[in-house]
Protein backbone atom coordinates (compact mmCIF):
# COMPACT_ATOMS: atom_id res chain seq x y z
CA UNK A 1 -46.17 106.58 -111.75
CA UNK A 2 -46.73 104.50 -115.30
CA UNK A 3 -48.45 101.53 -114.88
CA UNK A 4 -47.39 100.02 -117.54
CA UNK A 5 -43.91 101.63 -117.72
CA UNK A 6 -43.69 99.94 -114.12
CA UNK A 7 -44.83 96.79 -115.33
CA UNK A 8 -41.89 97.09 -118.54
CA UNK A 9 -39.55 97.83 -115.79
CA UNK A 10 -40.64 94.93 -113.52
CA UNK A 11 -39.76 92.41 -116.16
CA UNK A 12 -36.68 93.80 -117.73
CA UNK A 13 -35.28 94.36 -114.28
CA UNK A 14 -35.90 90.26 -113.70
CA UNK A 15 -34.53 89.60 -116.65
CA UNK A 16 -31.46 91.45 -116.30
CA UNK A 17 -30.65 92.72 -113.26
CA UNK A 18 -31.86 90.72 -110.62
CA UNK A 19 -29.33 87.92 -110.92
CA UNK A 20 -26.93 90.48 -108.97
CA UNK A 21 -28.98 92.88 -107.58
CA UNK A 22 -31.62 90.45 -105.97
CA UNK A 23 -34.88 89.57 -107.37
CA UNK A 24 -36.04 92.04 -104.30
CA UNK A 25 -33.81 94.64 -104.82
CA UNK A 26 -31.36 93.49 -101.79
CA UNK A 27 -28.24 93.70 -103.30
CA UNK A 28 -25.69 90.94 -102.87
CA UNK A 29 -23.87 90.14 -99.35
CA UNK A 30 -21.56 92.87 -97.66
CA UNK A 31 -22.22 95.23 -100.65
CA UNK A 32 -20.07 97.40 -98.94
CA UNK A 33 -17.09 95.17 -98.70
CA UNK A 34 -14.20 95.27 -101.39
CA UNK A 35 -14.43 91.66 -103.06
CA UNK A 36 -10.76 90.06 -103.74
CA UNK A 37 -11.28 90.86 -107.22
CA UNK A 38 -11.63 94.48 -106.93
CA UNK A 39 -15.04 96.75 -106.78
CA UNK A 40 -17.55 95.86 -104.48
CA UNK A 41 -20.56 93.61 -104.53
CA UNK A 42 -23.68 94.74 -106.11
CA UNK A 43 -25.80 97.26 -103.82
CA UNK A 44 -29.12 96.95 -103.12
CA UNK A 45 -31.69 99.00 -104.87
CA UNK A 46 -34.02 99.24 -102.05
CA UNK A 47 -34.52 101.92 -99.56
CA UNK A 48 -31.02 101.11 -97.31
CA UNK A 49 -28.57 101.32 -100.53
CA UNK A 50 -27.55 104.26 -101.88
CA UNK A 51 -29.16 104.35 -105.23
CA UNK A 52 -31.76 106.74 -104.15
CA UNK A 53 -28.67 109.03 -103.04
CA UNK A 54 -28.09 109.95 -107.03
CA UNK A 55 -29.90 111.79 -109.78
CA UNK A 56 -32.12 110.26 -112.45
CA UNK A 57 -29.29 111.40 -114.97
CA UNK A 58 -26.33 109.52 -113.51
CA UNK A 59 -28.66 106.11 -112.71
CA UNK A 60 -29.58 105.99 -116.45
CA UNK A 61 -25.65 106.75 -117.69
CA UNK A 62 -24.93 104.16 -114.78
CA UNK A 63 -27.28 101.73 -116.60
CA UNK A 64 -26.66 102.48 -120.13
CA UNK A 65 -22.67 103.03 -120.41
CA UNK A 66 -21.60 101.00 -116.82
CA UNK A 67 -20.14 101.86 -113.46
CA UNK A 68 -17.48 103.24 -114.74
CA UNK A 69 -18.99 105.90 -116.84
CA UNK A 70 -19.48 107.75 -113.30
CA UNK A 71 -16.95 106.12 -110.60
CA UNK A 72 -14.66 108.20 -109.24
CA UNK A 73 -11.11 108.03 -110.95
CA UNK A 74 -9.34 105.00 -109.45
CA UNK A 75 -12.41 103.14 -108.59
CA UNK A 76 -13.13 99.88 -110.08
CA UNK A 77 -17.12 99.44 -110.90
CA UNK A 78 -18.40 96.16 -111.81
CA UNK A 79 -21.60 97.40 -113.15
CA UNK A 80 -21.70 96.21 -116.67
CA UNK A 81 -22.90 98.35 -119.20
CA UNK A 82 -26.54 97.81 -120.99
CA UNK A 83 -26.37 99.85 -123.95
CA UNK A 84 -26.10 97.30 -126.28
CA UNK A 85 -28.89 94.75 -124.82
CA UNK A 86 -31.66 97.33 -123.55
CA UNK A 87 -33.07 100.43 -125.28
CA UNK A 88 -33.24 104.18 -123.07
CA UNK A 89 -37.34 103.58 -122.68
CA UNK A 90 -36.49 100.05 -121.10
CA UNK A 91 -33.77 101.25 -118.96
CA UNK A 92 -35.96 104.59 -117.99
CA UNK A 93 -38.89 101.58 -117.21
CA UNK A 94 -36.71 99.99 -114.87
CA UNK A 95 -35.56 102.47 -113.02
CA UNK A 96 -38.88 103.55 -112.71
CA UNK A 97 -39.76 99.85 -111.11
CA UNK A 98 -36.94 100.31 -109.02
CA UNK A 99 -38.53 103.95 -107.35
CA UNK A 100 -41.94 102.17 -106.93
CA UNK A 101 -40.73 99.71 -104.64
CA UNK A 102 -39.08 102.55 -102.33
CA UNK A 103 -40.73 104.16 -99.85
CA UNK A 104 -42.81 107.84 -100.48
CA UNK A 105 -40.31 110.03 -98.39
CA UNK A 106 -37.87 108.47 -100.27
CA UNK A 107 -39.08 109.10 -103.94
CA UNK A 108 -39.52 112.45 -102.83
CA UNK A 109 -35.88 112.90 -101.45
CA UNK A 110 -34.61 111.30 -104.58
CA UNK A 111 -36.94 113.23 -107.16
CA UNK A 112 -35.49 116.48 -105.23
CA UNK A 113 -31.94 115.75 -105.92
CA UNK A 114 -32.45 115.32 -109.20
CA UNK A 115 -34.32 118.19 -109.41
CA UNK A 116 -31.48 120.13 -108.17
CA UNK A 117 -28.63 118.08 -110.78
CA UNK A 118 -31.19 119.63 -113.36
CA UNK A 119 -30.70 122.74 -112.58
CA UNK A 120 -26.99 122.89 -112.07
């Protein structure tokens, strides 16, 4: 991994993720749970959510265009969309924070799936 792309991805994350996603990556409360308002809470982006689950393609459209760029039809995705307040390197940088924090077998599991979305 970067260093420094890390470190990018560190402080963008803070800046503007974090306040739903959890300075640690916990996610919020019962992220699995449909609020009142529709969608679900914000998962974590540790090890035990299910970001790890997807390729490196969909988590940057995720980040760039919003949840909703990739729900399912008829799901509602709160997941705002950061195309217009962070540029692809700083959205690629905090991804990239986000995999350093997770464990090896799981960077390997993830880097493997989107090996195999590649080549689809």
């Amino acid at each position: 991994m970067d260093a420094r792309q890390v470190g990018l991805g560190s402080d963008v994350y803070l800046k503007a993720c974090a306040s739903c996603h959890g300075k640690d990556l916990e996610g919020q409360e019962s992220w699995r749970s449909p609020l009142p308002t529709g969608g679900l809470p914000a998962p974590p982006h540790d090890e035990t959510g299910h970001t790890w689950h997807h390729p490196d393609d969909i988590l940057f459209r995720v980040t760039k265009y919003g949840g909703g760029a990739e729900a399912p039809a008829g799901f509602q995705s709160n997941m705002p969309a950061f195309a217009g307040s962070l540029s692809d390197d700083e959205i690629w940088a905090v991804l990239a924070f986000i995999k350093s924090r997770w464990p090896e077998n799981i960077r390997e599991r993830q880097a493997a799936i989107s090996t195999r979305y590649r080549t689809r």
